[in-house]
C-alpha atoms as a PDB file:
ATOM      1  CA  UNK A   1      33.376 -13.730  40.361  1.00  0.00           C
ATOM      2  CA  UNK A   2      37.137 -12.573  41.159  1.00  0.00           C
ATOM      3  CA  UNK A   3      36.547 -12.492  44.861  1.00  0.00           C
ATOM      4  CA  UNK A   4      34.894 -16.005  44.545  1.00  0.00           C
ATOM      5  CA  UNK A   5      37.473 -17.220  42.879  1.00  0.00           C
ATOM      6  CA  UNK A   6      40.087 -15.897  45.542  1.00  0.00           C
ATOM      7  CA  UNK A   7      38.310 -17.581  48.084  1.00  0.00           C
ATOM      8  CA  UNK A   8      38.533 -20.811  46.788  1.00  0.00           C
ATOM      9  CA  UNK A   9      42.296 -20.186  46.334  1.00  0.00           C
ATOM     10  CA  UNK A  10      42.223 -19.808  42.928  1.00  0.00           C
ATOM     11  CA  UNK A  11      43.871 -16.828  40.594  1.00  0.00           C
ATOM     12  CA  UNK A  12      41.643 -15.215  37.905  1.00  0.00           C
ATOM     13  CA  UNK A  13      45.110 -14.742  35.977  1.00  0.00           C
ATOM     14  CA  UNK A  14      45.518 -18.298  35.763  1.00  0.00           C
ATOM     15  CA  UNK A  15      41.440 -19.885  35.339  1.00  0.00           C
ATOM     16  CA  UNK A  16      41.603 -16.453  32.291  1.00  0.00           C
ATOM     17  CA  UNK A  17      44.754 -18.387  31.263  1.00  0.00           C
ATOM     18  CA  UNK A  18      43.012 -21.467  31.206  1.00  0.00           C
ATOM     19  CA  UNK A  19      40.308 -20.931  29.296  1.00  0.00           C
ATOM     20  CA  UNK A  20      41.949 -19.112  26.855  1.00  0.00           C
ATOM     21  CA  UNK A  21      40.227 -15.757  27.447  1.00  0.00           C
ATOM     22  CA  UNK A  22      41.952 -12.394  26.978  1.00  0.00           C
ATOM     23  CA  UNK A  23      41.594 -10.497  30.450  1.00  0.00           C
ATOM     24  CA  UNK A  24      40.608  -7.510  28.692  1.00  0.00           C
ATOM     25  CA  UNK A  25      37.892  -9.224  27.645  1.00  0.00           C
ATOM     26  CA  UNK A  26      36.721 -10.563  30.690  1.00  0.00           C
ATOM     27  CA  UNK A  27      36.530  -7.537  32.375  1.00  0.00           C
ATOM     28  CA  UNK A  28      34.514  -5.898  29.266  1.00  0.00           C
ATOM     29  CA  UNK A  29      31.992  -8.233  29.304  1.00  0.00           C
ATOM     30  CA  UNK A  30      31.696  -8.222  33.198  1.00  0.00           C
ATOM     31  CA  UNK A  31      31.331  -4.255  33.221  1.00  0.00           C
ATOM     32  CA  UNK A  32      28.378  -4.607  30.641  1.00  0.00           C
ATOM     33  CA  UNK A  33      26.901  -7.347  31.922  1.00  0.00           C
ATOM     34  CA  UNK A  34      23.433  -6.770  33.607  1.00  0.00           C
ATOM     35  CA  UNK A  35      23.215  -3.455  31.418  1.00  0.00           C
ATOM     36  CA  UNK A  36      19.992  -3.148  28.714  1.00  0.00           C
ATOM     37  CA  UNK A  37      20.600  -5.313  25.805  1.00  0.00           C
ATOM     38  CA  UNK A  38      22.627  -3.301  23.271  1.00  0.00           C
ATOM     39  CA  UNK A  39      19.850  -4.992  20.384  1.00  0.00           C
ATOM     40  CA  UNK A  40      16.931  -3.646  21.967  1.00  0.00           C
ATOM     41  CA  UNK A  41      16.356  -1.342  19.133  1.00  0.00           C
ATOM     42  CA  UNK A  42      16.869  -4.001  16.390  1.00  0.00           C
ATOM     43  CA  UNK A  43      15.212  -6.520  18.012  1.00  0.00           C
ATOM     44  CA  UNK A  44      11.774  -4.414  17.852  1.00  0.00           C
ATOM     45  CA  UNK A  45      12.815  -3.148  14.264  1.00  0.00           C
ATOM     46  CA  UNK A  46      12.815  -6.718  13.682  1.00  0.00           C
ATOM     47  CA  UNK A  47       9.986  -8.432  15.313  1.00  0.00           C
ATOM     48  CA  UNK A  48       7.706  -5.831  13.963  1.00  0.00           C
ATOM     49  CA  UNK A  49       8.839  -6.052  10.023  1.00  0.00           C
ATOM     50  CA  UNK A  50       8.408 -10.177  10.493  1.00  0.00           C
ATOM     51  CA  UNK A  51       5.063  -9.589  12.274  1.00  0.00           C
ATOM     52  CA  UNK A  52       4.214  -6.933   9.184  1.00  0.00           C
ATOM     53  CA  UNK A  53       4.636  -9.506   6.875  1.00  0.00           C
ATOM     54  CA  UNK A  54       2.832 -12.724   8.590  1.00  0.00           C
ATOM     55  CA  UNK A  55       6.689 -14.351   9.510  1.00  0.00           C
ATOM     56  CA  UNK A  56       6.857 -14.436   5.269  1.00  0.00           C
ATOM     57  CA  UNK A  57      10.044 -12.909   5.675  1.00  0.00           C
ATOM     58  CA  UNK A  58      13.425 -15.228   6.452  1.00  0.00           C
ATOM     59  CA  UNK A  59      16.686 -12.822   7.916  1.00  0.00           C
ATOM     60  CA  UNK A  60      17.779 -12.123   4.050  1.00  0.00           C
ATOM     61  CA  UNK A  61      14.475 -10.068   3.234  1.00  0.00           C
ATOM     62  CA  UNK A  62      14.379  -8.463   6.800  1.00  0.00           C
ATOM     63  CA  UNK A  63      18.026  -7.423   6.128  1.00  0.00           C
ATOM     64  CA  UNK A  64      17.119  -6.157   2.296  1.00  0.00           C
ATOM     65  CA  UNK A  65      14.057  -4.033   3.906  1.00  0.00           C
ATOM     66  CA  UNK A  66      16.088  -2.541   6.567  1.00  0.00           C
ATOM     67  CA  UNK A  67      18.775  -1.595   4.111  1.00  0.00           C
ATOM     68  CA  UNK A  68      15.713  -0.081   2.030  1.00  0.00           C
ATOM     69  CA  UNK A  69      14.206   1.712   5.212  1.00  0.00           C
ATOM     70  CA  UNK A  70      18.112   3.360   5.750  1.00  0.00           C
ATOM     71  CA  UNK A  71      19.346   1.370   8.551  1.00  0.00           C
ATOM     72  CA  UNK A  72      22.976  -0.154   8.561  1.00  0.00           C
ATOM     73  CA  UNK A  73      23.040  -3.828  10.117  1.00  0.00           C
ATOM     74  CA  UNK A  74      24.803  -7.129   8.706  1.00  0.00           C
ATOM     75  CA  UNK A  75      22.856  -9.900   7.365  1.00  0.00           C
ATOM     76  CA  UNK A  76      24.658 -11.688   9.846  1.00  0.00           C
ATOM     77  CA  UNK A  77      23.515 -10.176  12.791  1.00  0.00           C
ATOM     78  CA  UNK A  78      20.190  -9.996  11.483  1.00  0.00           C
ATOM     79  CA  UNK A  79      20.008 -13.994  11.563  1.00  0.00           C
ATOM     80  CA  UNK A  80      21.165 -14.255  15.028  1.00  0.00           C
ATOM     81  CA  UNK A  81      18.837 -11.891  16.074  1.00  0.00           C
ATOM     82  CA  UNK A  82      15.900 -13.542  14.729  1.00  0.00           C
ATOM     83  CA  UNK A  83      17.535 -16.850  15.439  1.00  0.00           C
ATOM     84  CA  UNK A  84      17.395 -15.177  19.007  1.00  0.00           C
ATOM     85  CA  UNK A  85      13.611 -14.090  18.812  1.00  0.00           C
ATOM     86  CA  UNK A  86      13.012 -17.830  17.221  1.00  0.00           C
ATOM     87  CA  UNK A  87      11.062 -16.127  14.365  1.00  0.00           C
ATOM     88  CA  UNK A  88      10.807 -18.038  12.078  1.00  0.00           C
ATOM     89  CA  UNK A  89       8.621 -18.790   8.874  1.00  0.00           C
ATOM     90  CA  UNK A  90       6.771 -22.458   9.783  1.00  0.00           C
ATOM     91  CA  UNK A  91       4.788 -23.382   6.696  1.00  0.00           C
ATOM     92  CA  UNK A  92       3.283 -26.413   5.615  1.00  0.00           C
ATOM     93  CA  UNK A  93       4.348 -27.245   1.689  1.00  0.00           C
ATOM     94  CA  UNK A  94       2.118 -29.722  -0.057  1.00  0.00           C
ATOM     95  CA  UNK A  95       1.530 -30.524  -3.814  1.00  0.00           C
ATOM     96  CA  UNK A  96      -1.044 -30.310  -5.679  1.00  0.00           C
ATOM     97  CA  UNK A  97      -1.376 -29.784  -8.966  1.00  0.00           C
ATOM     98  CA  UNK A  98      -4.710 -28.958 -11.215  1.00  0.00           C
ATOM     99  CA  UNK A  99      -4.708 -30.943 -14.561  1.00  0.00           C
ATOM    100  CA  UNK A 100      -6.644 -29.107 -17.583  1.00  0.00           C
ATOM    101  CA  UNK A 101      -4.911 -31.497 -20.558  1.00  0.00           C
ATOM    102  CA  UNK A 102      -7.353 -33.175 -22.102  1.00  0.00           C
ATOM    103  CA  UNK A 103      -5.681 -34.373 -25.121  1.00  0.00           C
ATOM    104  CA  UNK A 104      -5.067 -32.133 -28.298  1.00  0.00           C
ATOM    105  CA  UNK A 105      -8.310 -30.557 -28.957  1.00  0.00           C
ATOM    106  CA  UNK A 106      -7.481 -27.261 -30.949  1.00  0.00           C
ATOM    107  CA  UNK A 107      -4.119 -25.608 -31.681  1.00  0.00           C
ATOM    108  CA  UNK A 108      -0.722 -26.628 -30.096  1.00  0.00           C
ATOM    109  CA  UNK A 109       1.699 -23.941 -30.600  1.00  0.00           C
ATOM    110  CA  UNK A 110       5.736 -24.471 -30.305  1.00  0.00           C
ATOM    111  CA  UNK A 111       7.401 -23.836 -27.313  1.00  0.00           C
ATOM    112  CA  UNK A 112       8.973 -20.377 -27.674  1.00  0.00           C
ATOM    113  CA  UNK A 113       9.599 -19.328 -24.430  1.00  0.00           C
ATOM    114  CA  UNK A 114      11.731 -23.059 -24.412  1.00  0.00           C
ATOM    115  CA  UNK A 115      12.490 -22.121 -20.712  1.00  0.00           C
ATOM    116  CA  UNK A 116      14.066 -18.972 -20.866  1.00  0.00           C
ATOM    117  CA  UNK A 117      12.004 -17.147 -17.952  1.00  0.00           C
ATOM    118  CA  UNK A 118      14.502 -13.907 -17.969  1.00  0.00           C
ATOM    119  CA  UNK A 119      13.938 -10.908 -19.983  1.00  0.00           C
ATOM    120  CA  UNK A 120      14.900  -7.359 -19.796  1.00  0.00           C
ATOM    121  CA  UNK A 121      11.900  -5.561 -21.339  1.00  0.00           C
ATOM    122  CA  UNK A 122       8.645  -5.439 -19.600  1.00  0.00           C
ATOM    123  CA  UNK A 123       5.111  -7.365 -20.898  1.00  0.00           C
ATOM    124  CA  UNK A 124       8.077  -8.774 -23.738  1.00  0.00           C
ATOM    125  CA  UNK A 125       7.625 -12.672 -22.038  1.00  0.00           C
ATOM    126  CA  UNK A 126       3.601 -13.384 -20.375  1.00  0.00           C
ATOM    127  CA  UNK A 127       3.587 -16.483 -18.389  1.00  0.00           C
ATOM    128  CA  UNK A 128      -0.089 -17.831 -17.148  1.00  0.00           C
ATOM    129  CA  UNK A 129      -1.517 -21.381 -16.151  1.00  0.00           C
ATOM    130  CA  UNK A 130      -4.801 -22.711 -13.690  1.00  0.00           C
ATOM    131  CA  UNK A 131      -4.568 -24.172 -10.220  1.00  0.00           C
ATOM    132  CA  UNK A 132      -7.098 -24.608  -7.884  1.00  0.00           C
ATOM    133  CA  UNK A 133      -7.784 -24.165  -3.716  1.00  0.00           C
ATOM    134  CA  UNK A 134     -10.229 -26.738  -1.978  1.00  0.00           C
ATOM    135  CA  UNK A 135     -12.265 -24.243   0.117  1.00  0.00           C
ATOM    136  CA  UNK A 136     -14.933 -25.055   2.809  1.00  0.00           C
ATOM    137  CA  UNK A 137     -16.934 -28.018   2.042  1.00  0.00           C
ATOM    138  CA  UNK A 138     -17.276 -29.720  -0.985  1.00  0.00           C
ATOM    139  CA  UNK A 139     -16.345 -25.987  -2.770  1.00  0.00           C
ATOM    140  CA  UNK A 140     -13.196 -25.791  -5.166  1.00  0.00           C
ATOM    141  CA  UNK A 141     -11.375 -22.083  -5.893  1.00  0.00           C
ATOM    142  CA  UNK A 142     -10.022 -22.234  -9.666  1.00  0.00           C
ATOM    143  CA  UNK A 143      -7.294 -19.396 -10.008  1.00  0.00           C
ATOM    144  CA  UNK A 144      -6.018 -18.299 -13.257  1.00  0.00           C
ATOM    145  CA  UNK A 145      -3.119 -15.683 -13.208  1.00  0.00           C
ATOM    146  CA  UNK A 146      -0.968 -13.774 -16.100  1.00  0.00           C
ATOM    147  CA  UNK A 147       2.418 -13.078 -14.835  1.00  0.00           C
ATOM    148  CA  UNK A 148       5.370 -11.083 -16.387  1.00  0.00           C
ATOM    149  CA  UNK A 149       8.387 -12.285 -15.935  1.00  0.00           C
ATOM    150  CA  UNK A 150      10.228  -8.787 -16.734  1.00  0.00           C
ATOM    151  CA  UNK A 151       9.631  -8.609 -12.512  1.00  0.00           C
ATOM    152  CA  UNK A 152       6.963 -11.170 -11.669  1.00  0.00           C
ATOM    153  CA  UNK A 153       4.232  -8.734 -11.603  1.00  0.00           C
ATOM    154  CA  UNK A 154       0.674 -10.236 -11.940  1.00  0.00           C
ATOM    155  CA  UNK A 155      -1.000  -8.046 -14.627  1.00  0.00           C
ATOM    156  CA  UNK A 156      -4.351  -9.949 -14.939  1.00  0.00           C
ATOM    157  CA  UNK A 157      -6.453 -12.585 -12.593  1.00  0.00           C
ATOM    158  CA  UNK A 158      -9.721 -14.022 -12.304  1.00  0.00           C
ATOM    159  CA  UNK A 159     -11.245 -16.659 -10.160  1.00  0.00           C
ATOM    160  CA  UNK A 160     -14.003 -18.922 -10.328  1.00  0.00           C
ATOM    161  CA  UNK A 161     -15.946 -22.473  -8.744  1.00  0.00           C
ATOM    162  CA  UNK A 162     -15.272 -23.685 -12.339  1.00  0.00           C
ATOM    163  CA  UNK A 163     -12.836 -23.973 -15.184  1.00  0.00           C
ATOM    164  CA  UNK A 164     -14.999 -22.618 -17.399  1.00  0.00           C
ATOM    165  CA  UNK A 165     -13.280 -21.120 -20.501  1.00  0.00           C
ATOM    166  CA  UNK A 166     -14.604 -17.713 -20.001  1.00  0.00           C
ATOM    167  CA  UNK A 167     -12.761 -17.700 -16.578  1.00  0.00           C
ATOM    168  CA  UNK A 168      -9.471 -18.129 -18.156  1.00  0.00           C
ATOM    169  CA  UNK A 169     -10.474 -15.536 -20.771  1.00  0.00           C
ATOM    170  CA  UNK A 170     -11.311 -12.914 -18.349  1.00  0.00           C
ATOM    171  CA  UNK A 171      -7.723 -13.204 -16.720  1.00  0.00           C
ATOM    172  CA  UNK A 172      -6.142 -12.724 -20.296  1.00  0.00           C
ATOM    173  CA  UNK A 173      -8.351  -9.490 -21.101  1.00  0.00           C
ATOM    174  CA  UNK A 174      -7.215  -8.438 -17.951  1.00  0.00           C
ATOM    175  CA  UNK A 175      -4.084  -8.156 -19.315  1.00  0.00           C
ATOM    176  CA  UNK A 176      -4.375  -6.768 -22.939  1.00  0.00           C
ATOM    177  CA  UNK A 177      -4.964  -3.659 -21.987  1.00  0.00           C
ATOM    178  CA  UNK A 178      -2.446  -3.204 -19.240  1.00  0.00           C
ATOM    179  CA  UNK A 179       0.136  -4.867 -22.161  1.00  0.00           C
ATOM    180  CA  UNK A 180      -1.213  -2.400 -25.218  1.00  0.00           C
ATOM    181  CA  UNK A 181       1.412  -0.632 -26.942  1.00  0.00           C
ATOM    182  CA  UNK A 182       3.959  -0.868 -23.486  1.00  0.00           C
ATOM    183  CA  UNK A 183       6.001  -4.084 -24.936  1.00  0.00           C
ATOM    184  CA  UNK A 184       9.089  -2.762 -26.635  1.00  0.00           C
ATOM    185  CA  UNK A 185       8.977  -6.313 -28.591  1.00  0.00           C
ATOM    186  CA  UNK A 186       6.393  -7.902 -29.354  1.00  0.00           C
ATOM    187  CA  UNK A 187       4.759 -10.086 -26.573  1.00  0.00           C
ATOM    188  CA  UNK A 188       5.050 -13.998 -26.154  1.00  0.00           C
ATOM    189  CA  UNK A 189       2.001 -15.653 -23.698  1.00  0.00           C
ATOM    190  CA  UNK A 190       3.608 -19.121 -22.826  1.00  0.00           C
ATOM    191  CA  UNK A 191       0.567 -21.218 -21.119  1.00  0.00           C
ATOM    192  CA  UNK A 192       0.809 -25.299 -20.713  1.00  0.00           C
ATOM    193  CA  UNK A 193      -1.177 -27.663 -23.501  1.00  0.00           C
ATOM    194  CA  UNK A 194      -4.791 -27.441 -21.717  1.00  0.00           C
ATOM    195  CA  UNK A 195      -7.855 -27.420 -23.224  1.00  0.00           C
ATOM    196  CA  UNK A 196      -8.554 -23.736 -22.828  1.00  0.00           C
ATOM    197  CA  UNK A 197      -4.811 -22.746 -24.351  1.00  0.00           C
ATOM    198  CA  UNK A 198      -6.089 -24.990 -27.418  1.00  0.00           C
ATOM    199  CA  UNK A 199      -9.916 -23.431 -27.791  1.00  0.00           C
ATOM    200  CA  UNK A 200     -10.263 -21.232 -31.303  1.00  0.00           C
ATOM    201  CA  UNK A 201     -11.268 -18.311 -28.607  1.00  0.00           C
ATOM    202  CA  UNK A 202      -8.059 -17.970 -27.253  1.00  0.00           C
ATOM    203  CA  UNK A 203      -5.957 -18.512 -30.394  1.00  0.00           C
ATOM    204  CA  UNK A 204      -8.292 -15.959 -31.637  1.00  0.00           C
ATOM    205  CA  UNK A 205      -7.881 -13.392 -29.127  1.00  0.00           C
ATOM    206  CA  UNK A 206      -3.896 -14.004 -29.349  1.00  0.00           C
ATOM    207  CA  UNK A 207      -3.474 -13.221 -32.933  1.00  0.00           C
ATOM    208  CA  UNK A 208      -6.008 -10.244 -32.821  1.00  0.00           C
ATOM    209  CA  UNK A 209      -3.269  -8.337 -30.695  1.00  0.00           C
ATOM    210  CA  UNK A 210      -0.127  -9.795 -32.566  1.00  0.00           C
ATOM    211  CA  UNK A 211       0.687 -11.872 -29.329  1.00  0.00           C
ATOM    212  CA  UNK A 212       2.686 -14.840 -29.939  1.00  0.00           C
ATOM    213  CA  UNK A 213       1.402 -18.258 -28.477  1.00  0.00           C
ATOM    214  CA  UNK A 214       3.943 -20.565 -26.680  1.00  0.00           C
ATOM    215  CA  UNK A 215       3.464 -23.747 -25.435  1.00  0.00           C
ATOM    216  CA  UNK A 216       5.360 -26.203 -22.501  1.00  0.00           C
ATOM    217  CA  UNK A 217       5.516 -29.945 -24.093  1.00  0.00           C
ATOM    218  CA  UNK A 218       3.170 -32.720 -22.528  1.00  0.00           C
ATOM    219  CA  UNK A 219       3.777 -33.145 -18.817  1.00  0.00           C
ATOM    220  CA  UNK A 220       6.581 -31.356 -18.332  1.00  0.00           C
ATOM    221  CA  UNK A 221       6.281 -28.657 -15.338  1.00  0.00           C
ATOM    222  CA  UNK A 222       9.603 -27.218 -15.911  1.00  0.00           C
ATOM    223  CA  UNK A 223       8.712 -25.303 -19.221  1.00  0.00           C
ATOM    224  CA  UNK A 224       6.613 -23.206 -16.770  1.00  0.00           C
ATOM    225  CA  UNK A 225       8.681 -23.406 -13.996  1.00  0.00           C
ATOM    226  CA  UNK A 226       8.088 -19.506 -13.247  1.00  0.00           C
ATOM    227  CA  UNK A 227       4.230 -19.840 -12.965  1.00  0.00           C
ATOM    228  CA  UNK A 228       4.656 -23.181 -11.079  1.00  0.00           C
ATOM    229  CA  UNK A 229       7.091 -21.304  -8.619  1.00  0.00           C
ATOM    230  CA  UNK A 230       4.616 -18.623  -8.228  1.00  0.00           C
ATOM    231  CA  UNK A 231       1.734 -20.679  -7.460  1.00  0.00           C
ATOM    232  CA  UNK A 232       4.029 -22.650  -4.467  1.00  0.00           C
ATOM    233  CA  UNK A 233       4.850 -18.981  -3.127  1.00  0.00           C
ATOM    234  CA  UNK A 234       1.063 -18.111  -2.960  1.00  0.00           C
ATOM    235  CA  UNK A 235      -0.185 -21.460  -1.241  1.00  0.00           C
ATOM    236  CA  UNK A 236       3.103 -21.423   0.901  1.00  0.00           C
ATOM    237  CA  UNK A 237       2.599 -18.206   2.605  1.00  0.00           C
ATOM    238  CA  UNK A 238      -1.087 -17.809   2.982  1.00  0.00           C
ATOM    239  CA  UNK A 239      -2.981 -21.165   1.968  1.00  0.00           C
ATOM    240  CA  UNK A 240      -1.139 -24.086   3.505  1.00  0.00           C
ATOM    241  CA  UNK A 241      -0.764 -24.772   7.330  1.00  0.00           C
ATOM    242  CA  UNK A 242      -4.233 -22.796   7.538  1.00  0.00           C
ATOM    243  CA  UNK A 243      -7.992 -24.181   7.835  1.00  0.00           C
ATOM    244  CA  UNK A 244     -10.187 -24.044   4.943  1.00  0.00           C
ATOM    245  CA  UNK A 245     -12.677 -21.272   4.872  1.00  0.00           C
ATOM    246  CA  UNK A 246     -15.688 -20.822   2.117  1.00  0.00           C
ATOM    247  CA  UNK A 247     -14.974 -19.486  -1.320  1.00  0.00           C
ATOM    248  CA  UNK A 248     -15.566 -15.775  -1.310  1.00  0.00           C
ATOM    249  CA  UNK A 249     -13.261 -15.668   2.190  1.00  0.00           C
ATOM    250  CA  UNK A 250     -10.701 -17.353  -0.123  1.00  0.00           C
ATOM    251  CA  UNK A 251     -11.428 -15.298  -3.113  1.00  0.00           C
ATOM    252  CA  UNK A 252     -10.620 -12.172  -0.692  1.00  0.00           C
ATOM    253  CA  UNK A 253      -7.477 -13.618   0.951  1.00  0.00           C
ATOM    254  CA  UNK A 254      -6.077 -14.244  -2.452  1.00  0.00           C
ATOM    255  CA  UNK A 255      -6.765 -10.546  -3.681  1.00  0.00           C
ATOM    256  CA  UNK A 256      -5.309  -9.194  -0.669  1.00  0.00           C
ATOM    257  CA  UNK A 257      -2.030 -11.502  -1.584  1.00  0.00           C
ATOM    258  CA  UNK A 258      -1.945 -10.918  -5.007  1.00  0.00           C
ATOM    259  CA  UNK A 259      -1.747  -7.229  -3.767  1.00  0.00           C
ATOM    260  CA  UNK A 260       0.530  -7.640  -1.513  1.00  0.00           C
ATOM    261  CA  UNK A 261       3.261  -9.255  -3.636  1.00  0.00           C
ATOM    262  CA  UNK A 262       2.672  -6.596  -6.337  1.00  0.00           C
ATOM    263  CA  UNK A 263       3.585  -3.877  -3.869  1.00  0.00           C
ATOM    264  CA  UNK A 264       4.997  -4.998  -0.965  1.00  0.00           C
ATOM    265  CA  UNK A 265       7.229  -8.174  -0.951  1.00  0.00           C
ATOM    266  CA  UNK A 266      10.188  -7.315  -2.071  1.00  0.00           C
ATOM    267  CA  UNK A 267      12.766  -9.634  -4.213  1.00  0.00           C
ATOM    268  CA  UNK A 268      16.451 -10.474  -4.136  1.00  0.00           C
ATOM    269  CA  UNK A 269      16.847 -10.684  -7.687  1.00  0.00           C
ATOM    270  CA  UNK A 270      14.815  -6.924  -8.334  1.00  0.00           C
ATOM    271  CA  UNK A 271      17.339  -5.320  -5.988  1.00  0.00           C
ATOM    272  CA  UNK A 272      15.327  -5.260  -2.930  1.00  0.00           C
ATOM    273  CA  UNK A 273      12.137  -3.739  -4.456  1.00  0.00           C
ATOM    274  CA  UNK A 274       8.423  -5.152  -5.097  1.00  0.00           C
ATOM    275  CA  UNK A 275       7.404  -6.341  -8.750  1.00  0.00           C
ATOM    276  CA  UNK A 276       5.627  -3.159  -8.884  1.00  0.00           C
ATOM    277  CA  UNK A 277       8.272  -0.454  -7.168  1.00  0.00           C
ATOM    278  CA  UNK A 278      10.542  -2.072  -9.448  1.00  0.00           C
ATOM    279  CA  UNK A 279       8.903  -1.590 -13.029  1.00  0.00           C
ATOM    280  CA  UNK A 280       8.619   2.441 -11.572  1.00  0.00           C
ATOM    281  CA  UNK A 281      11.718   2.510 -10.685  1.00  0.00           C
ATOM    282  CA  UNK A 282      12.772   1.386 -13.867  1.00  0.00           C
ATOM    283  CA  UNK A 283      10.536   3.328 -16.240  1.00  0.00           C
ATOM    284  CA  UNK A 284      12.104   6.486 -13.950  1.00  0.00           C
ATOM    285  CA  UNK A 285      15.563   5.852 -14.804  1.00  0.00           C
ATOM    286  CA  UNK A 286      14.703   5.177 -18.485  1.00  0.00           C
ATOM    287  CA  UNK A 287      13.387   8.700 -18.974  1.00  0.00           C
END
């Protein structure tokens, strides 16, 4: 570039001048250039964590699990790498919302959870609700999860083609066991006002194991915010954007999710760690 520039009669000292580009510079960048990319390394780290979890994973997670895996980087140049790579998470986000109010038919309980989704002590606040997956066909997927909001850990899950009352039963006896005698304080399961919440069987089954029941007031999402944020998370990253397949193909890409979340996919707010890795981690330091 010098000796081009000469021959056109011009001085690098005065186009560097120009431009407002230290000389030093120049000539650093001119040594290097047509050398390997310095972020060869990171660029493979990179593209292979996103690829490990299906392009789930924006810059700030890739930068947490690096950090976890031991390797130094800024978030910063984590971003333009992957900015660089042009991976990023393309998801469709659509709402839908299954309805199980039917009125008051049984038991309303007060809200006691009154939107206060943190807690410090584990199975101490239970969070569950329905929603439902159109599969193949004319089919419908009905998913009822039981979430803890110590770490967002789902403790207890069942599916079925049908809200039936025994399918949101089986999710919560799921859980009963796992909860036992773990909860330092007694346990609060905060559900919205449908029909099943109300039935005499799950009242029952709440008092039986000294669980308190809470309840979110008529039509308002936000007093189970958590749940509702957990169910957009779930379609987001593996339901949305991708065609419909028949039920038991769902019912297995949902287990293999729910899995996944538990152990794998890690969390700002739990200091970089899984739902699950973090409850350990935290039962280990408490001993």
């Amino acid at each position: 570039m010098a000796f081009e520039l000469q021959k056109e009669g011009f001085r690098l000292t005065d186009v560097l001048e120009i431009v407002d580009l230290p000389e030093a510079t120049y000539h650093y960048h001119r040594q290097r250039f047509g050398l390997e990319d310095p972020d060869v390394e990171w660029k493979t780290l990179i593209r292979a964590l996103f690829e490990k979890h299906d392009g789930r994973y924006g810059y700030r997670r890739i930068h947490l699990e690096l950090k976890a895996q031991g390797y130094v980087i800024n978030h910063k140049k984590v971003q333009r790498i992957m900015g660089e790579l042009n991976l990023t998470c393309i998801k469709f986000i659509r709402k839908s919302r299954y309805r199980s109010y039917k009125g008051q038919v049984g038991t309303i309980a007060k809200n006691r959870l009154n939107r206060r989704f943190h807690t410090s002590r584990a199975f101490q606040k239970i969070v569950t609700d329905v929603t439902e997956f159109k599969c193949m066909g004319e089919e419908k997927l009905y998913l009822s999860p039981m979430m803890d909001l110590y770490n967002g850990e789902i403790i207890g899950m069942s599916m079925a083609k049908r809200p039936t009352l025994d399918f949101v039963l089986d999710s919560l006896h799921q859980a009963l066991p796992i909860i036992g005698d773990q909860a330092a304080y007694r346990t609060t399961i905060h559900s919205d006002q449908g029909w099943h919440y109300q039935h005499r069987l799950w009242v029952k089954a709440l008092k039986q194991h000294r669980i308190f029941q809470s309840m979110s007031r008529k039509a308002t999402c936000a007093d189970n915010a958590a749940m509702e944020n957990f169910f957009g998370l779930l379609k987001q990253e593996m339901y949305h954007g991708e065609e419909r397949v028949p039920y038991e193909e769902l019912k297995l890409n949902i287990e293999r999710y729910v899995h996944y979340y538990n152990h794998e996919r890690i969390k700002q707010k739990l200091a970089g760690m899984s739902p699950v890795n973090y409850r350990i981690h935290a039962s280990q330091l408490a001993v």
